[in-house]
N, C-alpha and C. Protein backbone atom coordinates (compact mmCIF):
# COMPACT_ATOMS: atom_id res chain seq x y z
N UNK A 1 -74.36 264.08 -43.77
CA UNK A 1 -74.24 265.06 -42.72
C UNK A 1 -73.77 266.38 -43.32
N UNK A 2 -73.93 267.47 -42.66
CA UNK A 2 -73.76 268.58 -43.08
C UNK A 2 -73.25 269.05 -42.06
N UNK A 3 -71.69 270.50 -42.92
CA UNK A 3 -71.10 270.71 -42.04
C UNK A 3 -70.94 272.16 -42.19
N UNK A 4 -71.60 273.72 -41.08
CA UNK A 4 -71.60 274.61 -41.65
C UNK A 4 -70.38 275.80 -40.64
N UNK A 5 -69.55 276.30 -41.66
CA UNK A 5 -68.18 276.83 -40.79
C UNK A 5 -68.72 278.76 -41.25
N UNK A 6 -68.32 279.17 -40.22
CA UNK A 6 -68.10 280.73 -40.86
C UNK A 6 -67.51 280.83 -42.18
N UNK A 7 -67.21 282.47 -42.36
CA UNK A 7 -66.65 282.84 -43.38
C UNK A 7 -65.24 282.78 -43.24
N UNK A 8 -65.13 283.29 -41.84
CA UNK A 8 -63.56 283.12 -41.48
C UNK A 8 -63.10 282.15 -41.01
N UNK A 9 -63.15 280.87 -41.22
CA UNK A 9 -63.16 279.85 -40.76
C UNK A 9 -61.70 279.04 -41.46
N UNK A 10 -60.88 278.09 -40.67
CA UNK A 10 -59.85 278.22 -41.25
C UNK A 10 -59.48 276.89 -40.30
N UNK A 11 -59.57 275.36 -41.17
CA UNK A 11 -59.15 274.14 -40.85
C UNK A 11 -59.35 273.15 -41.38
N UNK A 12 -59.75 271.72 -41.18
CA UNK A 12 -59.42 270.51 -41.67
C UNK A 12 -60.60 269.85 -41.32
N UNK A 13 -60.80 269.40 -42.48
CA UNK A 13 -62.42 268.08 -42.05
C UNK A 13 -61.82 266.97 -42.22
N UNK A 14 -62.02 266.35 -40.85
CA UNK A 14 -61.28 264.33 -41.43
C UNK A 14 -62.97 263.30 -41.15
N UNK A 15 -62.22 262.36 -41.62
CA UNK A 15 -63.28 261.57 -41.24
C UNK A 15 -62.54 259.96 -40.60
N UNK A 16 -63.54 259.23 -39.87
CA UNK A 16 -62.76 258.64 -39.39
C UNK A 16 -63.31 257.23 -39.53
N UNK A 17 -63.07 256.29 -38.99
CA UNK A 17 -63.49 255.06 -39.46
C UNK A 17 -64.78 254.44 -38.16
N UNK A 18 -65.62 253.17 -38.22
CA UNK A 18 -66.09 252.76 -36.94
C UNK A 18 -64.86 252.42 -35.83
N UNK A 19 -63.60 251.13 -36.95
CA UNK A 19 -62.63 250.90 -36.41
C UNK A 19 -61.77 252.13 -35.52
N UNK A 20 -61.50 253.25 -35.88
CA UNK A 20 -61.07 254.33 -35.06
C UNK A 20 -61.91 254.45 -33.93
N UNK A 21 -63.15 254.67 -34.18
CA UNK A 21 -63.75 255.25 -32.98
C UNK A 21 -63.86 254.21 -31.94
N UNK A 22 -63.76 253.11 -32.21
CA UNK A 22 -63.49 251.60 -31.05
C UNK A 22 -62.20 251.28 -30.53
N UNK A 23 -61.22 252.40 -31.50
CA UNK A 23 -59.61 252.33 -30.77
C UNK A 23 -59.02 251.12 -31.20
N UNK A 24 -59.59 250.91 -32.00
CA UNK A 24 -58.77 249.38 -32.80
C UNK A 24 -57.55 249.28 -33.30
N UNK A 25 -56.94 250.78 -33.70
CA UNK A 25 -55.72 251.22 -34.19
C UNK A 25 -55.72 252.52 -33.55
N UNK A 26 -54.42 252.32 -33.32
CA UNK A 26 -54.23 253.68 -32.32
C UNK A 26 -52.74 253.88 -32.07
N UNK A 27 -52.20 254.78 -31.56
CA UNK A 27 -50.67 255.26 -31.29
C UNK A 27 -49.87 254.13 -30.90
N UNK A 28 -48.58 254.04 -31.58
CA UNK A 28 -47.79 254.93 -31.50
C UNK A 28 -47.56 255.56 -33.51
N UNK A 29 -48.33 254.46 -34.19
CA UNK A 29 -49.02 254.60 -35.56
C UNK A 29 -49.60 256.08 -36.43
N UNK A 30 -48.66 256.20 -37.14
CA UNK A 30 -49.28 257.27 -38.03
C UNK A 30 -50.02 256.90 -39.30
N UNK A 31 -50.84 257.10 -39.48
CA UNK A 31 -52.04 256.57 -40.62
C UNK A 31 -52.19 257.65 -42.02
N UNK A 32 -51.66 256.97 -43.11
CA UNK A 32 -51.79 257.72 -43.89
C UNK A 32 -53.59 258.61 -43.75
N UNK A 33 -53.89 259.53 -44.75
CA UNK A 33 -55.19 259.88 -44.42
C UNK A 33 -55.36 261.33 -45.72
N UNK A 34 -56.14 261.32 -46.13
CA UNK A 34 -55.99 262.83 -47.08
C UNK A 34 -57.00 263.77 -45.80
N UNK A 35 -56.29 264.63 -46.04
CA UNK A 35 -56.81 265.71 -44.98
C UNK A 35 -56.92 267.10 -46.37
N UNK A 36 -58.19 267.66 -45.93
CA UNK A 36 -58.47 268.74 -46.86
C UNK A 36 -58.68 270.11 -45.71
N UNK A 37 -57.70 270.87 -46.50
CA UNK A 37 -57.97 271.87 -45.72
C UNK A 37 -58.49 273.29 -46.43
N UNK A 38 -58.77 274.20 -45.48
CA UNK A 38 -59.07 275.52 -46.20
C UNK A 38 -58.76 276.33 -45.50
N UNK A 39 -57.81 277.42 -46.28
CA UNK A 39 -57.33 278.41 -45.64
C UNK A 39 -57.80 279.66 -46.00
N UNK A 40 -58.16 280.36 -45.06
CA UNK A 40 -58.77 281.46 -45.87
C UNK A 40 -57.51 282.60 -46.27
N UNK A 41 -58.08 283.21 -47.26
CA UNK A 41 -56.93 284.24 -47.81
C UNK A 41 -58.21 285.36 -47.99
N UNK A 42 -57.21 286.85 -47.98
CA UNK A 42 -57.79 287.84 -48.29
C UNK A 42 -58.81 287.65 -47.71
N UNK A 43 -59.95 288.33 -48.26
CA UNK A 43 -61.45 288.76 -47.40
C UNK A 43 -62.18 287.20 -47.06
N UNK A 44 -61.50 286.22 -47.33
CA UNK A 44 -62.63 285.21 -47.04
C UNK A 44 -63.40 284.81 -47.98
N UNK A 45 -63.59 285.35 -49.06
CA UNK A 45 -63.75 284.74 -50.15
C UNK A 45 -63.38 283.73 -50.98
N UNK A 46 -61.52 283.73 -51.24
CA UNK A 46 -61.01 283.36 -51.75
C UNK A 46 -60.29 281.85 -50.81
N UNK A 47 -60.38 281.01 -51.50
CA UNK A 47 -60.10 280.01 -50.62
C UNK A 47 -59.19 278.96 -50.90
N UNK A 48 -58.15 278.55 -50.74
CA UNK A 48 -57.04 277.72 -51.11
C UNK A 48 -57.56 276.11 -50.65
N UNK A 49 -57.92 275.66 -51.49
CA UNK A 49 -58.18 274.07 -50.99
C UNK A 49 -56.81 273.19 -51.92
N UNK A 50 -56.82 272.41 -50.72
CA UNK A 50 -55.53 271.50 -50.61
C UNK A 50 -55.62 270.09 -50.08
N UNK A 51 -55.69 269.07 -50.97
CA UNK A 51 -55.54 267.88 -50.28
C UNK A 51 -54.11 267.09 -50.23
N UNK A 52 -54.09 266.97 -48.64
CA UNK A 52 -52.46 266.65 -48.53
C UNK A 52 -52.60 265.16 -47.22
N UNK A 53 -51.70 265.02 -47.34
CA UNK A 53 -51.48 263.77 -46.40
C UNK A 53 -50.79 263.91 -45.75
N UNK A 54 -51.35 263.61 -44.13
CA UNK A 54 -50.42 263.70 -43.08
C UNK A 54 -49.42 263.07 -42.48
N UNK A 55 -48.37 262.97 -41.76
CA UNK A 55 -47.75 262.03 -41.90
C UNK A 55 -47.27 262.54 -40.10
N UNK A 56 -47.61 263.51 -39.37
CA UNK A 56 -47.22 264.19 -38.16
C UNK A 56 -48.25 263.83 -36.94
N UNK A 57 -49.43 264.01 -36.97
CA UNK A 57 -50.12 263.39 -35.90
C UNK A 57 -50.49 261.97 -35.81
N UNK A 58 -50.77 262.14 -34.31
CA UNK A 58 -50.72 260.14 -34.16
C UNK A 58 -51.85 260.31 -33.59
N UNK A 59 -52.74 260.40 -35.02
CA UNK A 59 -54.06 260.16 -34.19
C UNK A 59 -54.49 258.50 -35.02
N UNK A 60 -55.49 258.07 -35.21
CA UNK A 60 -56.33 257.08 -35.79
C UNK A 60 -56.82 257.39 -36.96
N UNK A 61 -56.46 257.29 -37.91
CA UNK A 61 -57.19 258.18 -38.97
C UNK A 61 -57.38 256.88 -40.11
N UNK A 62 -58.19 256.71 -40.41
CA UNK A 62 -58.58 255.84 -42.00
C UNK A 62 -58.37 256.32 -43.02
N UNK A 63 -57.95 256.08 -44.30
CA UNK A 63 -57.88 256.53 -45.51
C UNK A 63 -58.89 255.86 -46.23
N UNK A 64 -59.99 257.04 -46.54
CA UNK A 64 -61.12 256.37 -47.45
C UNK A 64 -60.50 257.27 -48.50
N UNK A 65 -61.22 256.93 -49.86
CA UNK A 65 -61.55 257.77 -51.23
C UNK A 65 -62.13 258.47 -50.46
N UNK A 66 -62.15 259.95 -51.08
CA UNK A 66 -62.66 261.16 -50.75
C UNK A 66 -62.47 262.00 -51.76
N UNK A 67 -63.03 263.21 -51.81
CA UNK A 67 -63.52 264.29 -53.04
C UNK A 67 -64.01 265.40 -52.51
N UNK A 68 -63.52 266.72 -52.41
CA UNK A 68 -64.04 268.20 -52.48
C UNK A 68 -64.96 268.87 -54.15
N UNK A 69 -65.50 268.57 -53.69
CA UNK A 69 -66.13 269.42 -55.11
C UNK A 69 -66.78 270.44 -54.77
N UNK A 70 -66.45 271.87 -55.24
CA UNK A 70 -66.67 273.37 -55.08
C UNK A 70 -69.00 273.38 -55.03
N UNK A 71 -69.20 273.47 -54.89
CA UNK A 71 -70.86 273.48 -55.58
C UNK A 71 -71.52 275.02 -55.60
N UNK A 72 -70.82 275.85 -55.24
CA UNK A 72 -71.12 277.68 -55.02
C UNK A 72 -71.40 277.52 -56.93
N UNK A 73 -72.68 278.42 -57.88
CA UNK A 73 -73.45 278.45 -58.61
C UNK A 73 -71.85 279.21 -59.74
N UNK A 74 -71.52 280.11 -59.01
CA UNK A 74 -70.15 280.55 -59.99
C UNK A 74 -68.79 280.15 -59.74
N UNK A 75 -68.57 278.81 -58.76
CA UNK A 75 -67.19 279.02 -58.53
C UNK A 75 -66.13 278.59 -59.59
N UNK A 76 -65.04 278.90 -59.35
CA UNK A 76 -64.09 278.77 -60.02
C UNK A 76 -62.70 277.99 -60.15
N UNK A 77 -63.09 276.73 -59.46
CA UNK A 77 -62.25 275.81 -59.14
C UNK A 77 -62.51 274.40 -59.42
N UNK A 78 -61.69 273.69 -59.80
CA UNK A 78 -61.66 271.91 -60.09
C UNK A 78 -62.28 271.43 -58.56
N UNK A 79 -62.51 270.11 -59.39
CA UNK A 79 -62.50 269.21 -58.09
C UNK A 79 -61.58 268.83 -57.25
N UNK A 80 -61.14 268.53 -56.18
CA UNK A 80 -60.44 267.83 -55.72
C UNK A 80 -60.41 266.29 -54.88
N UNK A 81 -59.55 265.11 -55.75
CA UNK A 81 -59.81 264.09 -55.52
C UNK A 81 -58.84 263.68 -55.62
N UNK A 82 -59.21 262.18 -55.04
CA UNK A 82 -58.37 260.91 -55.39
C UNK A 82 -58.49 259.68 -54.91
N UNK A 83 -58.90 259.21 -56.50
CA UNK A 83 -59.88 257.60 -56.27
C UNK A 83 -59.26 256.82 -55.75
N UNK A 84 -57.45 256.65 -55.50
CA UNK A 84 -57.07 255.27 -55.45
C UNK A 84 -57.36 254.60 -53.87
N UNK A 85 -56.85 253.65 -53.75
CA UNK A 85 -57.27 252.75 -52.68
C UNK A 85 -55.95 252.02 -52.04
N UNK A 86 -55.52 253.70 -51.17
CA UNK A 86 -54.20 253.08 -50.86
C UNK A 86 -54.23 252.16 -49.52
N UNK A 87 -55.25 251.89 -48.82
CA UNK A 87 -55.43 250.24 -48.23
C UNK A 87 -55.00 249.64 -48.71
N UNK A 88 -55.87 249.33 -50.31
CA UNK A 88 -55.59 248.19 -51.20
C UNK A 88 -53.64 247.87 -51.66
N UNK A 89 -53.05 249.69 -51.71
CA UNK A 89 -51.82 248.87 -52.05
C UNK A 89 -50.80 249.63 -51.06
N UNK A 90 -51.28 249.19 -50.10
CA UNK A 90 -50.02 249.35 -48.75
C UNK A 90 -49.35 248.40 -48.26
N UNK A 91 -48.19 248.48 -48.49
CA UNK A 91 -46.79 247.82 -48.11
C UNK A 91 -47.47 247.16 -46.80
N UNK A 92 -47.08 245.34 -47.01
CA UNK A 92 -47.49 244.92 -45.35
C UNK A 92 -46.60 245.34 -44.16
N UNK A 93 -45.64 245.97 -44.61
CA UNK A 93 -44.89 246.57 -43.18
C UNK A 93 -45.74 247.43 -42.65
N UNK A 94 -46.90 248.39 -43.37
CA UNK A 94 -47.38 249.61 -42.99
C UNK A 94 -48.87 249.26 -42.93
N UNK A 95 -49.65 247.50 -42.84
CA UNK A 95 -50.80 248.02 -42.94
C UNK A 95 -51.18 247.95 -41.22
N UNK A 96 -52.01 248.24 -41.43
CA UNK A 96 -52.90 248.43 -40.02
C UNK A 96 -53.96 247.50 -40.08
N UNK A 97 -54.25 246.15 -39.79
CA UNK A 97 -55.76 245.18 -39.73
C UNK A 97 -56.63 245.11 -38.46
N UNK A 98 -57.96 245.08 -38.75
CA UNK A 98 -58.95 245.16 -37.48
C UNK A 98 -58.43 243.42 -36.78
N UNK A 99 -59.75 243.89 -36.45
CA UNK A 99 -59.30 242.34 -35.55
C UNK A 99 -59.80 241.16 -36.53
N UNK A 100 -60.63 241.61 -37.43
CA UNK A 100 -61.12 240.15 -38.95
C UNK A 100 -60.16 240.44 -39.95
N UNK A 101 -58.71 240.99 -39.29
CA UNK A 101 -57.54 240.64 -40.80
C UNK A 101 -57.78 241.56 -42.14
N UNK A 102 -58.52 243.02 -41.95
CA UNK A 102 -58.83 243.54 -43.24
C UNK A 102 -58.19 245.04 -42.54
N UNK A 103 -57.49 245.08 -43.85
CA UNK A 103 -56.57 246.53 -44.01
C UNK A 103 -57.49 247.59 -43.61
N UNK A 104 -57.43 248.06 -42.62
CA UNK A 104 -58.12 249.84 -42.83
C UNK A 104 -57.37 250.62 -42.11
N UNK A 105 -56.31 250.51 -42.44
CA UNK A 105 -54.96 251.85 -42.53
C UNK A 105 -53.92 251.87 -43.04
N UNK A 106 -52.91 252.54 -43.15
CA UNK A 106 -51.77 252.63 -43.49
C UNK A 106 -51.15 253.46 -43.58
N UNK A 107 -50.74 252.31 -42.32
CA UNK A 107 -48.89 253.87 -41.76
C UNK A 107 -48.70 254.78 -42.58
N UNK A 108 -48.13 255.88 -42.06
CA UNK A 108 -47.53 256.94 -43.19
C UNK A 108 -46.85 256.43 -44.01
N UNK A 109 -46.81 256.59 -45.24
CA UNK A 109 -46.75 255.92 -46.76
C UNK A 109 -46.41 257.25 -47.81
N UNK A 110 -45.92 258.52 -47.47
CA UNK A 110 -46.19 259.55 -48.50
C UNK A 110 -45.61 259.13 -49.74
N UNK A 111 -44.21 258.65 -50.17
CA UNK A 111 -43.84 257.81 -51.27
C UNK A 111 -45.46 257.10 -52.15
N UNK A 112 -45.95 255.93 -51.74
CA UNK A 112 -46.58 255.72 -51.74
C UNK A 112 -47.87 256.85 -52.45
N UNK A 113 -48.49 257.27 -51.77
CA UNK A 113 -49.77 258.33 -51.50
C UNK A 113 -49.39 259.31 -52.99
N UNK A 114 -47.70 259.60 -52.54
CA UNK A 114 -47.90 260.28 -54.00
C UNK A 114 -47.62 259.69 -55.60
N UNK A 115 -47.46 258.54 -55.53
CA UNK A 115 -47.59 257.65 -56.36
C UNK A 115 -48.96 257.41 -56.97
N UNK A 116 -49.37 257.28 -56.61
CA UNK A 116 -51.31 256.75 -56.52
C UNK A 116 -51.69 258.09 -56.44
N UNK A 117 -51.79 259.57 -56.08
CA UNK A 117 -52.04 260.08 -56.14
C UNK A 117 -51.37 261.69 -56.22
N UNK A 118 -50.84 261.68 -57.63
CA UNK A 118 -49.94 262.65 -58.21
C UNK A 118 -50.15 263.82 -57.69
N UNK A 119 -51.44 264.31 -57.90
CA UNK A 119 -51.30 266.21 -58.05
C UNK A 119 -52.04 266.41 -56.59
N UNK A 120 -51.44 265.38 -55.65
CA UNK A 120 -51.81 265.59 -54.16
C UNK A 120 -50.65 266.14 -53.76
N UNK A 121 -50.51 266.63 -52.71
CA UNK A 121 -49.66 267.71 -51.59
C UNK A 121 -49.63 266.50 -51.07
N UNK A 122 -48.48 265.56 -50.64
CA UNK A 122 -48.41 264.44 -49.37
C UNK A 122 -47.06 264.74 -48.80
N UNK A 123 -46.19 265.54 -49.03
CA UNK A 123 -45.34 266.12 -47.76
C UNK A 123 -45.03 267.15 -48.64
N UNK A 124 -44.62 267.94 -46.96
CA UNK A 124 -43.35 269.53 -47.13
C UNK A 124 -42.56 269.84 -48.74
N UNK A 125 -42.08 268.57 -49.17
CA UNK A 125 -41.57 268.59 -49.93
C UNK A 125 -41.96 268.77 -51.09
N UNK A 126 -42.92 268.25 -51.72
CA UNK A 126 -43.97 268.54 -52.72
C UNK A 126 -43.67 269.52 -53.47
N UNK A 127 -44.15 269.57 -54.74
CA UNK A 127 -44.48 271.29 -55.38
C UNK A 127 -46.02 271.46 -54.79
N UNK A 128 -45.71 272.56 -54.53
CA UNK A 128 -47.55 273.26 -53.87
C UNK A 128 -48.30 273.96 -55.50
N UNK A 129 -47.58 273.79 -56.58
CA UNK A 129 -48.25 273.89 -57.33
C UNK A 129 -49.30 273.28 -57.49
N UNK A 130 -49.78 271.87 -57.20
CA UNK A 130 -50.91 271.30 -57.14
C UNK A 130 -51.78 271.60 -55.90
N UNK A 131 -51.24 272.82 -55.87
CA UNK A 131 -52.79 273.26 -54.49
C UNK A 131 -53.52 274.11 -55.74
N UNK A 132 -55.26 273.56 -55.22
CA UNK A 132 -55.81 274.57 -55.99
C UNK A 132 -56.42 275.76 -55.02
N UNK A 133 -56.67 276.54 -55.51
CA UNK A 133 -57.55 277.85 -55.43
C UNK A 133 -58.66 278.01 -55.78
N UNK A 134 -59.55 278.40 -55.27
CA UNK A 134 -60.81 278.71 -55.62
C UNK A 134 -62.08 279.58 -55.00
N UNK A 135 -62.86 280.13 -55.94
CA UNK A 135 -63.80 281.13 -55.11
C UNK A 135 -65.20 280.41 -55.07
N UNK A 136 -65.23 279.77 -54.42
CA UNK A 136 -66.99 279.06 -53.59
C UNK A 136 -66.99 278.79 -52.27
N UNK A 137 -68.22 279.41 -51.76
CA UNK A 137 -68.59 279.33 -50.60
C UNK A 137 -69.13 278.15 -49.79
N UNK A 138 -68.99 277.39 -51.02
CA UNK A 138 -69.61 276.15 -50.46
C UNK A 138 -69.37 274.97 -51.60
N UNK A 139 -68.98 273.62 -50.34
CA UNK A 139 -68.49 272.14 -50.95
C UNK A 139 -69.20 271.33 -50.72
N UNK A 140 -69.09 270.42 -51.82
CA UNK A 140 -69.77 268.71 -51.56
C UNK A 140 -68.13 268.25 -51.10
N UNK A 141 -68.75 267.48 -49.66
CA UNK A 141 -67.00 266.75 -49.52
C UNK A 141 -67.93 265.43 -49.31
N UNK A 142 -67.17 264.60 -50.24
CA UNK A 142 -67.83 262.57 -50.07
C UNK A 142 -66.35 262.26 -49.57
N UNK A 143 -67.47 261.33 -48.50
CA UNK A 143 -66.34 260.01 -47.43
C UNK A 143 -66.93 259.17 -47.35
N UNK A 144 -66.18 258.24 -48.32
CA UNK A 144 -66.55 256.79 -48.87
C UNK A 144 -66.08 255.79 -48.63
């Protein structure tokens, strides 16, 4: 699917699971989740991408692997990722199971999240040094 935002455009792409959209997990549950955002700075060009983990809304959210990769012909920024499979290692106090007994969530976990995934933003607290920056107008984002 393809997703096309203005120049001035300024928010968060999630993705969500089948299990979410059937309400299989749902409030009062916070779900870990990498949320990528983009903020625009200056003219809109320049664009701060940040993958961070939420830990504040109670919505339904799945944590798949996911990846921003810049694809603009000159841009100037890394990828942003992170392979691990924190389903796979979420504390059973925090997992979330469908109704066939298989993990597809987990409670807010930022300890966790930033364990498995170092040079992520997963709370307030963080160094924001691992936000990157970058000038492309355009991303490959995979939700896997």
């Amino acid at each position: 699917a393809s997703i096309v935002v203005e120049d001035n455009w300024s928010g968060r792409i999630w993705a969500q699971s089948a299990e979410c959209k059937a309400k299989r997990c749902n409030s009062p549950y916070t779900v870990a989740v990498l949320k990528f955002e983009e903020k625009t700075v200056m003219t809109g060009i320049m664009f701060q991408l940040q993958t961070a983990l939420t830990d504040q809304l109670r919505q339904c959210q799945v944590w798949l692997p996911k990846e921003i990769q810049p694809t603009s012909p000159n841009h100037s920024c890394k990828t942003a990722v992170c392979q691990a499979n924190i389903n796979h290692h979420c504390p059973p106090t925090h997992q979330i199971k469908n109704i066939e007994g298989v993990v597809v969530a987990c409670k807010s976990a930022p300890e966790l999240f930033q364990k498995l995934c170092p040079l992520a933003i997963a709370s307030e607290a963080d160094d924001i040094s691992n936000m990157l920056s970058c000038r492309s107008n355009t991303y490959l984002v995979l939700i896997g």
